[in-house]
N, C-alpha and C. Protein backbone atom coordinates (compact mmCIF):
# COMPACT_ATOMS: atom_id res chain seq x y z
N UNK A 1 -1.69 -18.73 37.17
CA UNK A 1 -1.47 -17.39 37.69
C UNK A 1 -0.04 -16.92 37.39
N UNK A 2 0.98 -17.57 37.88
CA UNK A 2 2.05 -17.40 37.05
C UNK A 2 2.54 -17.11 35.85
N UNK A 3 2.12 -17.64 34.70
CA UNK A 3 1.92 -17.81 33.36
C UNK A 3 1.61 -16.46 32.74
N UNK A 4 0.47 -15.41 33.80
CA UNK A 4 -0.07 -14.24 33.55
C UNK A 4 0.48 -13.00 33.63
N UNK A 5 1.45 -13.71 35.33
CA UNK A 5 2.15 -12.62 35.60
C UNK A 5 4.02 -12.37 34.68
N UNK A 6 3.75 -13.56 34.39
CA UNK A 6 4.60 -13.19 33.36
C UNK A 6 4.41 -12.63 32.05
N UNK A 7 3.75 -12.53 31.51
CA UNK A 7 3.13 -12.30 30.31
C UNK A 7 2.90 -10.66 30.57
N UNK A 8 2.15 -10.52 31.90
CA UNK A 8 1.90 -9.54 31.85
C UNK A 8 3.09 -8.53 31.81
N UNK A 9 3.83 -8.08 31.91
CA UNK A 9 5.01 -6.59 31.44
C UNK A 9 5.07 -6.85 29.73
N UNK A 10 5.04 -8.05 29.29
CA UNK A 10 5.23 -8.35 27.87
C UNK A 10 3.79 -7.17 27.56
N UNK A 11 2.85 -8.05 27.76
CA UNK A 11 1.21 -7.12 27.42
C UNK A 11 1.22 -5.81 27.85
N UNK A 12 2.10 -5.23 28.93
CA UNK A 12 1.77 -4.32 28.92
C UNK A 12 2.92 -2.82 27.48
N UNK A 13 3.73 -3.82 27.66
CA UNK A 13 5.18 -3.05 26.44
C UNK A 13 4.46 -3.16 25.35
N UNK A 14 3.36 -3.95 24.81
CA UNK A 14 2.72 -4.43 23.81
C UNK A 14 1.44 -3.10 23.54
N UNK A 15 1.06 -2.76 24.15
CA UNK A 15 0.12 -2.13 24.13
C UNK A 15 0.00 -0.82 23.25
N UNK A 16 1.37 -0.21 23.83
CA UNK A 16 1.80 1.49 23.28
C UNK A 16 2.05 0.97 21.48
N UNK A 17 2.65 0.04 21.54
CA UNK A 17 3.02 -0.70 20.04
C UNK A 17 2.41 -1.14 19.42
N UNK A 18 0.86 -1.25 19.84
CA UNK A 18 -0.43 -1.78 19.11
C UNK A 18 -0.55 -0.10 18.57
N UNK A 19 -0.85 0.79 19.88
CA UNK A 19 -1.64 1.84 19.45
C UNK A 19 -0.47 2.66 18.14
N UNK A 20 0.26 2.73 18.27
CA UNK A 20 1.60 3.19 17.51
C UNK A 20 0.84 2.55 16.07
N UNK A 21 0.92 0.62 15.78
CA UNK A 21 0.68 0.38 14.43
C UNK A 21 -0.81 1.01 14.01
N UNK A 22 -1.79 0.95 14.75
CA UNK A 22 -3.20 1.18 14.48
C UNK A 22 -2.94 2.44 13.95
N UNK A 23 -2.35 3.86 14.54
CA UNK A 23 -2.16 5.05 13.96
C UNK A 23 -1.87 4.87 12.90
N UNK A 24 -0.71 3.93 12.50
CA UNK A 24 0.53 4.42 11.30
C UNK A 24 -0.68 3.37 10.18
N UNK A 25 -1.01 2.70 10.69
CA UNK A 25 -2.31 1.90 9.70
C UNK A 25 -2.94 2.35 8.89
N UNK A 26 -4.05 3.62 9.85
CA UNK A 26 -4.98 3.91 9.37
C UNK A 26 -4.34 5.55 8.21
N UNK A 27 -3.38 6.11 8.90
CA UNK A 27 -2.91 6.64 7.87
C UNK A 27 -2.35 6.60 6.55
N UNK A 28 -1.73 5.00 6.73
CA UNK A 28 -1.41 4.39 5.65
C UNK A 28 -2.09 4.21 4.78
N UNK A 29 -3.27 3.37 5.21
CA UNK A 29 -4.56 3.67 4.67
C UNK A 29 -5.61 4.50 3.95
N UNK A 30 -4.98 5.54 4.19
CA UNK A 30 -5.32 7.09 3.91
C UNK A 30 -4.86 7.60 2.62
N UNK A 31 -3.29 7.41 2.87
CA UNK A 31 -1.89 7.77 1.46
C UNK A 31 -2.53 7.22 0.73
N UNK A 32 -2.66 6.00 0.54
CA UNK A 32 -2.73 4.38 -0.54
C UNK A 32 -3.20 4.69 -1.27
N UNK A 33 -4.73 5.21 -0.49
CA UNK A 33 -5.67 5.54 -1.06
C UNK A 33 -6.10 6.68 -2.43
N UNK A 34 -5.25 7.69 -1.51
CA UNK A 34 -5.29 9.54 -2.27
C UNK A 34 -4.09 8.86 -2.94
N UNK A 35 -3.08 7.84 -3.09
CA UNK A 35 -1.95 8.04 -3.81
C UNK A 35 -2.31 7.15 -5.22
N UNK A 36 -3.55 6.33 -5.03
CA UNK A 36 -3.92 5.20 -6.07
C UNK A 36 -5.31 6.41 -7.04
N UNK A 37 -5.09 7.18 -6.46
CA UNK A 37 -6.38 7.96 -7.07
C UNK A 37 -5.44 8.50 -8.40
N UNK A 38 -3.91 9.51 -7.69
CA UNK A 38 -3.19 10.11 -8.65
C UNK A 38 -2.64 9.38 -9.41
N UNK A 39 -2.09 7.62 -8.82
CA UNK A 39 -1.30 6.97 -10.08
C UNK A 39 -1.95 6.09 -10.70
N UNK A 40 -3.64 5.93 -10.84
CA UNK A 40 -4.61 5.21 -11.92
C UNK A 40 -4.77 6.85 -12.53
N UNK A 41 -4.94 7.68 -12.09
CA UNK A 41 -4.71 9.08 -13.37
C UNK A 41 -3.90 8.81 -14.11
N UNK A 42 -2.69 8.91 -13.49
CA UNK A 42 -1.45 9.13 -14.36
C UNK A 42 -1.31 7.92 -15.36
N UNK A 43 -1.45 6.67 -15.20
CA UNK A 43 -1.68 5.69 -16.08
C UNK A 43 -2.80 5.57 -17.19
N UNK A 44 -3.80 6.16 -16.42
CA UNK A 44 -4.94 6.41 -18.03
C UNK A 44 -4.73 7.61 -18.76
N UNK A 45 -3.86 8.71 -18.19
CA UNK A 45 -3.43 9.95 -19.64
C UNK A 45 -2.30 9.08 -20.00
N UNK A 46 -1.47 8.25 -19.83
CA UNK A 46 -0.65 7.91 -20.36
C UNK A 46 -0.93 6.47 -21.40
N UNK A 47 -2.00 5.90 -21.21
CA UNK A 47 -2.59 5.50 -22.28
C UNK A 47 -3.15 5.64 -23.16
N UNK A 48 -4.05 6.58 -22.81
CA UNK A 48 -4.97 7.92 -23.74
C UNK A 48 -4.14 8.41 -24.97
N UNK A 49 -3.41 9.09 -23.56
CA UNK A 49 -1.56 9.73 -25.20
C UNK A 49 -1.47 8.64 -25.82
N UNK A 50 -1.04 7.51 -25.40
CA UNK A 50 -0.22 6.66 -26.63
C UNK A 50 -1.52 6.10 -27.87
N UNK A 51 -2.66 5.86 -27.29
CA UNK A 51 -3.35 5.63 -28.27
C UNK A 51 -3.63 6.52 -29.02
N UNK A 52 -4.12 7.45 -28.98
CA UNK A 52 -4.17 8.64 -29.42
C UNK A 52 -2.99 9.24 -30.44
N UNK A 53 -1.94 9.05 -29.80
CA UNK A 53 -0.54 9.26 -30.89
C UNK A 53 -0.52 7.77 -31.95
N UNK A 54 -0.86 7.20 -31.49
CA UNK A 54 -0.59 5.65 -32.52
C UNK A 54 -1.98 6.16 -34.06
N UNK A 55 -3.22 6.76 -33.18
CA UNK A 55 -3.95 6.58 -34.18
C UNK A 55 -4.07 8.15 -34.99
N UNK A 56 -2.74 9.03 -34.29
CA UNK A 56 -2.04 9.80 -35.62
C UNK A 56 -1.28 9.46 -36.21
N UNK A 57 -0.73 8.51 -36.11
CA UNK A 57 0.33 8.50 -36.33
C UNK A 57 1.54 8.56 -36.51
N UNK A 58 2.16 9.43 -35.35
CA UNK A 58 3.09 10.37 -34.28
C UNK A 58 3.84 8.81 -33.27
N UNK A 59 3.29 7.70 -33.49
CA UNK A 59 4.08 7.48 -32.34
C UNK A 59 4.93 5.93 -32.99
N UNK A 60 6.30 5.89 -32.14
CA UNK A 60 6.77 4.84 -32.46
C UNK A 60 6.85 3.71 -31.19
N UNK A 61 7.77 2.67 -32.09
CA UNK A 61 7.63 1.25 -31.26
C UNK A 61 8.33 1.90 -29.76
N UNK A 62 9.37 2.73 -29.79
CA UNK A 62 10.04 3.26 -28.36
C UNK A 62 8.81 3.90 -27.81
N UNK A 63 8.14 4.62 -27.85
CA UNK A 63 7.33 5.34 -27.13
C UNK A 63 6.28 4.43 -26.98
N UNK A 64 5.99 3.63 -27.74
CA UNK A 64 4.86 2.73 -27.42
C UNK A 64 5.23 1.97 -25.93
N UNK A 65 6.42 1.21 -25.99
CA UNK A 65 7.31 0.32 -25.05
C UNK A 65 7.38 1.15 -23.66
N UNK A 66 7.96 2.40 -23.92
CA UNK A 66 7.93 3.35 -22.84
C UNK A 66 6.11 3.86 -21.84
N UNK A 67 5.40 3.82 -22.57
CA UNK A 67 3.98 4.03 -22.15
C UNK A 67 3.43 3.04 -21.48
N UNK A 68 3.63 1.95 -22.03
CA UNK A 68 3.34 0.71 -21.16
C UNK A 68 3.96 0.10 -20.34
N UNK A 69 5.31 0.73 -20.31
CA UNK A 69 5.80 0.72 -18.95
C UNK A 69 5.64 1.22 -18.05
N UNK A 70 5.62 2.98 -18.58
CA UNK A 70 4.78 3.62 -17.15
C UNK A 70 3.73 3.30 -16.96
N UNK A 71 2.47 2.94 -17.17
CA UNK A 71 1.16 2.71 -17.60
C UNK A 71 1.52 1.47 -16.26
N UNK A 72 2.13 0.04 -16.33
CA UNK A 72 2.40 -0.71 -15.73
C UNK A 72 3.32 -0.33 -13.87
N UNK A 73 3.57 0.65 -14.28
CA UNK A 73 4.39 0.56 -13.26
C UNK A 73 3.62 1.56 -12.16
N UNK A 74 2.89 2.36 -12.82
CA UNK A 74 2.03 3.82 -12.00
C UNK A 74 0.52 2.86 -11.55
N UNK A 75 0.35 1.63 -12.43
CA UNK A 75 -0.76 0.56 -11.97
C UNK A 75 -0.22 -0.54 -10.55
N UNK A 76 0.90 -0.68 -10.87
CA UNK A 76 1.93 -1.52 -9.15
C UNK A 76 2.14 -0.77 -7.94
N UNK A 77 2.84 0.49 -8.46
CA UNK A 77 2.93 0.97 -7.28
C UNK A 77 1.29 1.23 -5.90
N UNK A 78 0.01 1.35 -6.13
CA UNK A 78 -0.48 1.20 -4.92
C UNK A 78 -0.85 0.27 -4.09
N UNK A 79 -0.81 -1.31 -5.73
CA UNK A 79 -0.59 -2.45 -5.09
C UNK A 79 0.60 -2.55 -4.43
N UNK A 80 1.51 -2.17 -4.22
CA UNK A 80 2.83 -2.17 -2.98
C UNK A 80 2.11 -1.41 -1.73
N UNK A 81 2.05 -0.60 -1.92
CA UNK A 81 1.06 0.15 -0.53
C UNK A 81 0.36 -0.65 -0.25
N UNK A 82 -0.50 -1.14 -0.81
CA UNK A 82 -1.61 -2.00 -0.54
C UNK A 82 -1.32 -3.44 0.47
N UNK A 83 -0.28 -4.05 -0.17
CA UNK A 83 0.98 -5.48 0.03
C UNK A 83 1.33 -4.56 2.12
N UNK A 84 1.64 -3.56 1.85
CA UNK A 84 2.72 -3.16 3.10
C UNK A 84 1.77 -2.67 4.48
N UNK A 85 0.90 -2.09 3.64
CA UNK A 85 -0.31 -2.13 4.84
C UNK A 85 -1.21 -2.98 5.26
N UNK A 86 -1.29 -4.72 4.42
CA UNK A 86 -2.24 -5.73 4.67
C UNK A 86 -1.04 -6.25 5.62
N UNK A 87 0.77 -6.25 5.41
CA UNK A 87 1.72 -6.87 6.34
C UNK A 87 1.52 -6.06 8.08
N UNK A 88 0.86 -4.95 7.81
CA UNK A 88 0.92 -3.85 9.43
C UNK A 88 -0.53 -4.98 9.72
N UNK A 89 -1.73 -4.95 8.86
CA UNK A 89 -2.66 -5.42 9.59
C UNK A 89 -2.30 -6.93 10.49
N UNK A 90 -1.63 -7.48 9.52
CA UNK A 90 -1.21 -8.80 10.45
C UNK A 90 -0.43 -8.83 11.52
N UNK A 91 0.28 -8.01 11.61
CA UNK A 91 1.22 -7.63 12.39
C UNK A 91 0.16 -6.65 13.73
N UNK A 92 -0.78 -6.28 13.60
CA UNK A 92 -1.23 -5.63 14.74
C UNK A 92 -2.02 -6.41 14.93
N UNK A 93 -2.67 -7.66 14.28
CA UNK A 93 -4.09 -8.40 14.87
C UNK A 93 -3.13 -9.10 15.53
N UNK A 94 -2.15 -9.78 15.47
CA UNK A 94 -1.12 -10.68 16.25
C UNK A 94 -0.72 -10.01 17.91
N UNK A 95 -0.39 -8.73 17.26
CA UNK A 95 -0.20 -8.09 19.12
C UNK A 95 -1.56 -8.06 19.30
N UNK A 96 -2.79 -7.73 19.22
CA UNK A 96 -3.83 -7.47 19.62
C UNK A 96 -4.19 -8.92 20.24
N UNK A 97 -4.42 -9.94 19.30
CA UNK A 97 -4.36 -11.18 20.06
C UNK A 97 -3.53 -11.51 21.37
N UNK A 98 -2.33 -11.01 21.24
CA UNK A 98 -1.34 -11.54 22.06
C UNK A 98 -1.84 -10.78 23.46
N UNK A 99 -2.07 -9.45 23.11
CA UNK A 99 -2.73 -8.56 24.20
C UNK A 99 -3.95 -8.87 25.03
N UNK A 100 -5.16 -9.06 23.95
CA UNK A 100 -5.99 -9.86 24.80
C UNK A 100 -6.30 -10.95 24.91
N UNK A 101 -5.51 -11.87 24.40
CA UNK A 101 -5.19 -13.61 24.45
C UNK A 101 -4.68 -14.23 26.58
């Protein structure tokens, strides 16, 4: 009984801070999403172009280098979103546990 009543002000400060991550979660969730739609676009016209210029013949080794960088880098960025919102999910199943543990 003790054990509970201590715990309990912890569980209860815990609570507003669950509902807080669950919001910022599911919105997160939301961005990632609409933001992985625009930067797998932006990476397939930017492959499209370079092939397309290679098989005019319009394009060089710099622009080649440069395309597949953006191409690479517009393909990472929603895996980072992705990385930062699986760290909130752990982070709220832990208070959630802790809450109703």
């Amino acid at each position: 009984m003790l054990r509970f009543l201590v715990k309990l002000p912890f569980k209860i400060i815990a609570v507003p801070i669950w509902l807080l991550l669950t919001t910022i979660n599911i919105l997160l969730v939301f961005l990632v999403g609409l933001s992985a739609t625009f930067c797998y676009l932006i990476a397939g016209i930017s492959v499209v172009t370079e092939v397309l210029s290679i098989g005019f013949g319009i394009s060089t080794a710099w622009t080649l280098k440069m395309a597949v960088i953006t191409t690479v880098v517009f393909v990472l960025i929603p895996h980072v979103g992705i990385g930062i919102t699986a760290v909130l999910e752990v982070i709220k199943c832990g208070l959630q546990d802790f809450i109703l543990g």
